[in-house]
Every structure is written in structure tokens, then in C-alpha cells.
Protein backbone atom coordinates (compact mmCIF):
# COMPACT_ATOMS: atom_id res chain seq x y z
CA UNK A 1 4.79 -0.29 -97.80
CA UNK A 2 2.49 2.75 -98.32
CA UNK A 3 2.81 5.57 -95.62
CA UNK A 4 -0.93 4.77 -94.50
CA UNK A 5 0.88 1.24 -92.80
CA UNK A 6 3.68 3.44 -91.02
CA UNK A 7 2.56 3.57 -87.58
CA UNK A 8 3.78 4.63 -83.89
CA UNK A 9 1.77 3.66 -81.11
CA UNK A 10 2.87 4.60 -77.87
CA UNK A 11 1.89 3.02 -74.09
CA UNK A 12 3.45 3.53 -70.81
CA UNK A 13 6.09 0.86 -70.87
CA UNK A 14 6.10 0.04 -74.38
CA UNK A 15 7.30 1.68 -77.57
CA UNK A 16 5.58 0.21 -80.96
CA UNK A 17 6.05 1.67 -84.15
CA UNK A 18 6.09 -0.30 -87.81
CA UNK A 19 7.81 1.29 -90.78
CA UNK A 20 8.61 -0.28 -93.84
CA UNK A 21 7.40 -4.23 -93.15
CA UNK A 22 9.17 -3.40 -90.01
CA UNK A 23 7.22 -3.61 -86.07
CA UNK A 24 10.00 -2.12 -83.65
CA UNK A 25 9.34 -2.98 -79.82
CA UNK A 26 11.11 -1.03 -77.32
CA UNK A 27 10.56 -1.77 -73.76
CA UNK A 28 10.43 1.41 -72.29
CA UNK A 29 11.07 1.71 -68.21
CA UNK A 30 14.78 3.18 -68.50
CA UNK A 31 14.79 4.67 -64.84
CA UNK A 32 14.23 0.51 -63.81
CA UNK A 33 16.77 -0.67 -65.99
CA UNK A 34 13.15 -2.05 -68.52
CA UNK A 35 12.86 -4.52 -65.65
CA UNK A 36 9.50 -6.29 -66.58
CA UNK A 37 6.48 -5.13 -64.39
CA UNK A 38 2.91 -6.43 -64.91
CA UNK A 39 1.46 -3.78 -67.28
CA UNK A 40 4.98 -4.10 -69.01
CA UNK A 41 4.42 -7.91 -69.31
CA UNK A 42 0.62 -7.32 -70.53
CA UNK A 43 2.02 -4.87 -72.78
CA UNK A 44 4.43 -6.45 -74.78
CA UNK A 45 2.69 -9.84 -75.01
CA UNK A 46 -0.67 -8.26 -76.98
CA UNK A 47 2.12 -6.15 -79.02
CA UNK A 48 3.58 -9.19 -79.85
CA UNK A 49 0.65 -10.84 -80.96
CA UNK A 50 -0.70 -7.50 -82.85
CA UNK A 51 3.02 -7.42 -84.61
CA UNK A 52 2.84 -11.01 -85.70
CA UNK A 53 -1.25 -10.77 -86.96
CA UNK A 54 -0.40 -7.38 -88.54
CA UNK A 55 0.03 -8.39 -92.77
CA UNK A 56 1.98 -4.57 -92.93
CA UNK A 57 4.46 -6.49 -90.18
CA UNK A 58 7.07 -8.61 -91.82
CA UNK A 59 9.77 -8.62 -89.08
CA UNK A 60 9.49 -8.15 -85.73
CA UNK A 61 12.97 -6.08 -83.88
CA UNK A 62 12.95 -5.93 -80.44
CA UNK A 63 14.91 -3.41 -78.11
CA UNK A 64 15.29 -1.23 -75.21
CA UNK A 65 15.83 2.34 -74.09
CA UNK A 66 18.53 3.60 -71.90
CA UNK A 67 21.61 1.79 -70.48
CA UNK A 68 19.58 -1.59 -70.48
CA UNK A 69 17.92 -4.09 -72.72
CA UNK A 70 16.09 -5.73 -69.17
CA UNK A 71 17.17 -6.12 -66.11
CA UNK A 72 15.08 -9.09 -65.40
CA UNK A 73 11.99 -9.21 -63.21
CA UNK A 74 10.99 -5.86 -60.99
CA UNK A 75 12.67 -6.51 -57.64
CA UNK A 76 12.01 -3.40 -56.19
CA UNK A 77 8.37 -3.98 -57.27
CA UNK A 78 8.35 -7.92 -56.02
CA UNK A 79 10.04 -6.72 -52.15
CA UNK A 80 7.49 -3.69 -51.49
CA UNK A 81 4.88 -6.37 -51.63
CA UNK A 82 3.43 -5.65 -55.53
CA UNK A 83 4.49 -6.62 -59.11
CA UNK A 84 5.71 -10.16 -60.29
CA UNK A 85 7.36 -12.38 -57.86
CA UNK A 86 6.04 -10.29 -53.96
CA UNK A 87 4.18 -12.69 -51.83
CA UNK A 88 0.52 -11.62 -52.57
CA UNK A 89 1.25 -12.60 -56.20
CA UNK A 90 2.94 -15.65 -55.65
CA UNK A 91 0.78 -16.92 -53.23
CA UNK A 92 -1.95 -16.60 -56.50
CA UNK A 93 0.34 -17.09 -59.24
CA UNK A 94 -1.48 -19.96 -60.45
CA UNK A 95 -4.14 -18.32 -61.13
CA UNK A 96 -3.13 -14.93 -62.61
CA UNK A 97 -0.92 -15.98 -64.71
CA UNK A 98 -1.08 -17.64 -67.87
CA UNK A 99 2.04 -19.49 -69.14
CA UNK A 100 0.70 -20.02 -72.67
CA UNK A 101 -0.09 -16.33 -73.25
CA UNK A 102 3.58 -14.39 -72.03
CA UNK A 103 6.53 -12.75 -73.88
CA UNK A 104 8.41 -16.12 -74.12
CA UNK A 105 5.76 -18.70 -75.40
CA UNK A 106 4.31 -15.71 -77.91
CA UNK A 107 7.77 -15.55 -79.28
CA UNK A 108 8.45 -19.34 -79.57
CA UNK A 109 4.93 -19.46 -81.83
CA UNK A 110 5.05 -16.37 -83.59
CA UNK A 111 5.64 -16.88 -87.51
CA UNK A 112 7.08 -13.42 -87.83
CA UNK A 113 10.97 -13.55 -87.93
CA UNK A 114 12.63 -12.24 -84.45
CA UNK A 115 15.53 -10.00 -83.86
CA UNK A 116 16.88 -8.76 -80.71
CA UNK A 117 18.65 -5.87 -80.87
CA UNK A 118 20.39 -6.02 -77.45
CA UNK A 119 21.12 -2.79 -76.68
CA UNK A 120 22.53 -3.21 -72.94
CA UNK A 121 22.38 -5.59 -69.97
CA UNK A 122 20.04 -8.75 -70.11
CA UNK A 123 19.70 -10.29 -67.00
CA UNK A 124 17.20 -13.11 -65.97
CA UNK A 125 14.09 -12.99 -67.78
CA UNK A 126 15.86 -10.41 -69.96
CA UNK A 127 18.10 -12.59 -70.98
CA UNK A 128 15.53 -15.86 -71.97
CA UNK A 129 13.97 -12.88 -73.53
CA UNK A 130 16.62 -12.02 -75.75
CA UNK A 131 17.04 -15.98 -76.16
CA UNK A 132 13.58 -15.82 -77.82
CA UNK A 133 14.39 -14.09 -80.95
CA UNK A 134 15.11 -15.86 -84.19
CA UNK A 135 18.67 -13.65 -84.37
CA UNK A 136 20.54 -11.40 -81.57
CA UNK A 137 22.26 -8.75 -82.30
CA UNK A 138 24.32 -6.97 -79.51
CA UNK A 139 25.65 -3.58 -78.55
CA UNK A 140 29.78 -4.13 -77.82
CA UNK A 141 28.33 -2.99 -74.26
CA UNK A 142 25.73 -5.54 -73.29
CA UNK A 143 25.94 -8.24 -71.54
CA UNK A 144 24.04 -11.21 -70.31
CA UNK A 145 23.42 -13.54 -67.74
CA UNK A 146 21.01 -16.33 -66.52
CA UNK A 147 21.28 -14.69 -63.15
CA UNK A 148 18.28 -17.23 -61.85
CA UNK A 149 19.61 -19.43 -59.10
CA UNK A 150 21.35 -16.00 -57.57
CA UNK A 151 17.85 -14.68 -56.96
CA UNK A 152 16.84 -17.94 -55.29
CA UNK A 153 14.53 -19.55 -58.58
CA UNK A 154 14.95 -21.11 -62.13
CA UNK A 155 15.07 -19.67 -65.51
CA UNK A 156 10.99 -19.26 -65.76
CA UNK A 157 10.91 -18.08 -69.32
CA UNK A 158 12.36 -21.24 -71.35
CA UNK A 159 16.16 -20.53 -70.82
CA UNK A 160 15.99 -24.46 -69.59
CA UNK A 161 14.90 -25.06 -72.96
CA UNK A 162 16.76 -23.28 -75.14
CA UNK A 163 20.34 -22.78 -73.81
CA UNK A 164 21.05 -26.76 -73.99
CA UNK A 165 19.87 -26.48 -77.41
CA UNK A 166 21.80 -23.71 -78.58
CA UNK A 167 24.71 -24.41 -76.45
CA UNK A 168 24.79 -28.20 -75.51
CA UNK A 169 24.06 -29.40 -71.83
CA UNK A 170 27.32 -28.88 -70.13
CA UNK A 171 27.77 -25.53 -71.04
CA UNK A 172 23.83 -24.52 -70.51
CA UNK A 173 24.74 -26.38 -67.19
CA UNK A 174 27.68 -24.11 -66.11
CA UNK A 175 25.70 -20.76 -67.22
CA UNK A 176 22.66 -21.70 -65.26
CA UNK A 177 23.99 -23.25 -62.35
CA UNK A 178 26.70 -20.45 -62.13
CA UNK A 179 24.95 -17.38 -62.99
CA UNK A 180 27.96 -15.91 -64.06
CA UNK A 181 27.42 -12.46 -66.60
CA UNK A 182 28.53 -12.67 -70.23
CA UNK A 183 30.47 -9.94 -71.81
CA UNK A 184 28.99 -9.40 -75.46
CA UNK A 185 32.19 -11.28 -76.76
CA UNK A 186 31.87 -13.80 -75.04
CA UNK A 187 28.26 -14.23 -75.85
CA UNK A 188 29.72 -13.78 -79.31
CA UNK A 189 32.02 -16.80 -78.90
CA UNK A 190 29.63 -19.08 -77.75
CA UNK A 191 26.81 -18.55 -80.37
CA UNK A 192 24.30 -16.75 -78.51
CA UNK A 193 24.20 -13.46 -80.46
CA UNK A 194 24.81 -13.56 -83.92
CA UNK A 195 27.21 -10.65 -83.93
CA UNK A 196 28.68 -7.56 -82.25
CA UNK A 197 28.83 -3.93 -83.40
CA UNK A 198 29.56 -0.32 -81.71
CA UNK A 199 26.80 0.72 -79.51
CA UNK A 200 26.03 3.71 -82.16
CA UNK A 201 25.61 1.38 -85.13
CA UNK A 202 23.22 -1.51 -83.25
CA UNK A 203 19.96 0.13 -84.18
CA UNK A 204 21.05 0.68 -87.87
CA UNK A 205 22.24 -2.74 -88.01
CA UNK A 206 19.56 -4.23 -86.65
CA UNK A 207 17.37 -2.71 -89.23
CA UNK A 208 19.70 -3.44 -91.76
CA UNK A 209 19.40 -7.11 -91.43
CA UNK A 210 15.42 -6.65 -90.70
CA UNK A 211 14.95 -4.79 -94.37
CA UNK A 212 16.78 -7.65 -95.68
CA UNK A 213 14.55 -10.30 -94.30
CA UNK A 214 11.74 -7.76 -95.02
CA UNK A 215 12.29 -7.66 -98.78
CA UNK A 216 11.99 -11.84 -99.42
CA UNK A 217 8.99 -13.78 -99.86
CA UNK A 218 7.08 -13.03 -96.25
CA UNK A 219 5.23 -16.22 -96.59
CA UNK A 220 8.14 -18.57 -97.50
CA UNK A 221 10.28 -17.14 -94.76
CA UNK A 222 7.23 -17.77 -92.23
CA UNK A 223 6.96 -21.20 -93.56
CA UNK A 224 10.95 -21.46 -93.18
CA UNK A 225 10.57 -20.55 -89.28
CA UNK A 226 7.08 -22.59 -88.78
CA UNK A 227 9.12 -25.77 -90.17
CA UNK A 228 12.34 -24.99 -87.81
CA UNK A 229 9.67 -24.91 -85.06
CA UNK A 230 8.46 -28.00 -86.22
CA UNK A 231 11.39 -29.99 -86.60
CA UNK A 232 12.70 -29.61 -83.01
CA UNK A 233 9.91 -32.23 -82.12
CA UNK A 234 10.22 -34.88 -85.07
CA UNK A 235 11.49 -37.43 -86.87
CA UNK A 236 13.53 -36.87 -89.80
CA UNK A 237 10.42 -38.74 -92.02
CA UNK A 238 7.84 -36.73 -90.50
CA UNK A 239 9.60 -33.49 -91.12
CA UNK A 240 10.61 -33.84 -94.85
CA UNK A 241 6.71 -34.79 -95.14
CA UNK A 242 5.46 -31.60 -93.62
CA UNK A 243 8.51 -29.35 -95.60
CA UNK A 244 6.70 -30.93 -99.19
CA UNK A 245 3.09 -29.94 -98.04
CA UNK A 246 4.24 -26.27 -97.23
CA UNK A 247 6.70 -26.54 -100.76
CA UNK A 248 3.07 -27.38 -102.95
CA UNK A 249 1.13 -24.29 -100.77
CA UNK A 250 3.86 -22.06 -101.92
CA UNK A 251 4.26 -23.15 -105.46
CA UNK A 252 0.89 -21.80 -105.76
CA UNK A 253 1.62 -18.29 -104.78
CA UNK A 254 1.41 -14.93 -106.38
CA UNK A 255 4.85 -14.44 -104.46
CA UNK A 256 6.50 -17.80 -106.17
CA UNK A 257 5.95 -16.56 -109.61
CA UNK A 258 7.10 -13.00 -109.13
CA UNK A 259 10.61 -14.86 -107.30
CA UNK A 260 10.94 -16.68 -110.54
CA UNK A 261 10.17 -13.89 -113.13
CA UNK A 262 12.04 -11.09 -111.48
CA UNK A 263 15.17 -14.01 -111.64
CA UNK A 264 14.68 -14.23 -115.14
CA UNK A 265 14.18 -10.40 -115.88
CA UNK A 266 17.47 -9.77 -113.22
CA UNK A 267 15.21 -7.55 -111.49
CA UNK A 268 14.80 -6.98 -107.93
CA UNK A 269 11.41 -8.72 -106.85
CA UNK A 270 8.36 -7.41 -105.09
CA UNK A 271 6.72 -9.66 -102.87
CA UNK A 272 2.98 -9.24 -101.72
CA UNK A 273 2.46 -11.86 -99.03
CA UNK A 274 0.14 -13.94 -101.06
């Protein structure tokens, strides 16, 4: 990537910057433990978007400042009567909010690989959050927990959805209905993060594994995660169908040849997106 495509933008609540194929997202409210506030929310979901139309962007890491990854939903916003989850805005959520366009669903569709670099506690909507990236990597001093029923609702942000699926229903079952926090071992142990390292190493590591990604063929690895998508809704039939169609698009690619010549010449390759 030239250094005309490495960029830092910079917003109240959210940190963006993309550096070699690499969008970093840092939510950035460290005095509220990054608890998610409306302009927060707004925030991240057009970064999101921007990150995964962006051709310069070829992985997507998400973070947080300070002691906290996120904390969840504002309370202290929501019980002075403003923010996400107060009465005014509940009694008008229907209308001001739009499911289909939030952190959680933007994830879920993005094409652009995912990895959460979890650099503290993720709590609530912090944790489904977290539970939306591709891969998780965690700080040895985070934790999580689906903290939902404690505050008196249900995991809004598709933790309903994807802990039974990563976990199986009676253990999705007994972190939902219990609420009970996760040390980062035992988020380890159960196959929600993919691994642990020293608090001082996470950000390194977690662009470690995002050059790696960064440096294969962006549009088979997009296809790869468009086709997982895909084949948590169909048949077996169906899905082999659909992995042929996107296996004859990429045949056809500048990005094909070069992974087959720079095998031949034992060189590494350079991939161009197209």
C-alpha cells in the first residue's frame, strides 16, 4: 500500500486509521468504560461500512482505549433520561432506530475479515460486539459477559444468535440466563476468543495476524467469508453450488494467476484485489 492510502481520521468517540491494507477502529470513550452512546453507535456503524467499501481496506481490527474494550450500553446516559435505553428513547425506539443499519448486522454482512482485539472488559452489547468479529483476540486481562438479563433485557445485538452456534445451546443457555463474567481463559477454553496474550503484546498480535490475512488474495478471502455467511442458511447441495460459481469468478482473476506464478517462481506473491 502506497503512503497516499495511510490514513487517520479522528471523531469524538471513534478512532479510524488504515495502514498497510489495515482499517483499525478504536472506540474511544475511556472515562465511560467505551460504553456505546448514540453518536458512538452512529459513529462506528458508517466507519464500518467506509472500512469494508474502502479497496485500500483489506482487514478490519477492532479495539478500545483504556481499561475497557465496552462496557455495554451507556447507563449513566439511559437513567438521566438521554442516550440508548432512557424512557424518551424507548418509548420511540421503533422509530429511531434501525436494526438493519447497527454495529452488529454491519459486521455480520461485511466481506472484510473481522478481528477483535479485546483489549479489556466486554460486557453486554460489548460483548455480542466482540462476538461479531470473524477472530477474537484477547488481552490476559479482559473479560466478558452476556450481562443482559442482570440489566432487566435480552442480548439485543445477536448474542441469541451466535453463542448457540459457537457454543451449542446448553452452554449459550447457562451464559445468557446466568450472566455470569468470563475470565479471558475461560473464554479461551470455551472457543470464544481464538487466543490469549500479555496485555502489552495484544495490539502487535492483533496486527500480526491482520498483515497475514492482509497479504493473501483480498478477493478469495472475501469470497471465503461471503460463502461461510452463506452456508449457515443452506443445504449442503445449495452451498457446494454457490462455492463453484464464486471458484469460476476467481479463476478469472489477475490475483489467481499471480497465486499460481509466484508458487512456481517460490516467490512471495502480490495481490491487487482484482
Amino acid at each position: 500500500m502506497s503512503a497516499a492510502l495511510e490514513t487517520i481520521q479522528k471523531s469524538d468517540e471513534v478512532l479510524y486509521e488504515v495502514s498497510e491494507g489495515v482499517a483499525t477502529l478504536t472506540l474511544n470513550r475511556p472515562d465511560r468504560l467505551n460504553t456505546i452512546s448514540g453518536p458512538m453507535l452512529a459513529q462506528l456503524t458508517r466507519l464500518l461500512i467506509q472500512a469494508n467499501e474502502d479497496p485500500a481496506v483489506r482487514v478490519v481490527v477492532l479495539t478500545g482505549t483504556g481499561r475497557a474494550f465496552c462496557a455495554g450500553l451507556d447507563l449513566v446516559d439511559a437513567t438521566q433520561g438521554s442516550g440508548i435505553g432512557s424512557e424518551k428513547q424507548a418509548s420511540s425506539v421503533s422509530v429511531n432506530i434501525d436494526l438493519r443499519n447497527t454495529p452488529p448486522t454491519v459486521l455480520f454482512a461485511m466481506d472484510k475479515p473481522t478481528i477483535c482485539a479485546l483489549n479489556g472488559s466486554a460486557a453486554g452489547y460489548g460483548m455480542d460486539t466482540a462476538m461479531g468479529c470473524d477472530i477474537r483476540i484477547s488481552a490476559e486481562s479482559a473479560k466478558m459477559a452476556a450481562a443482559f438479563v442482570k440489566r432487566g433485557v435480552v442480548p439485543e445485538s445477536g448474542g441469541t444468535w451466535i453463542l448457540p452456534r459457537l457454543l451449542g445451546w446448553a452452554k449459550a443457555a447457562e451464559l445468557i440466563f446466568t450472566g455470569r463474567t468470563l475470565s479471558a481463559r475461560e473464554s479461551l477454553d470455551l472457543g470464544l476468543v481464538n487466543e490469549v496474550v500479555p496485555d502489552d503484546k495484544l495490539a502487535a498480535r492483533a496486527r500480526e495476524v491482520a498483515l497475514e490475512i492482509a497479504a493473501n488474495a483480498p478477493l478469495a478471502v472475501q469470497s471465503a467469508k461471503r460463502l461461510m455467511r452463506m452456508a449457515l442458511s443452506e443445504q449442503f447441495n445449495d452451498h457446494v453450488h454457490h462455492v463453484y460459481l464464486q471458484f469460476l469468478q476467481l479463476v478469472r482473476t489477475h490475483d489467481f494467476r499471480e497465486g499460481m506464478t509466484s508458487f512456481l517462481e517460490k516467490r512471495p506473491a502480490d495481490f491487487q484485489g482484482r
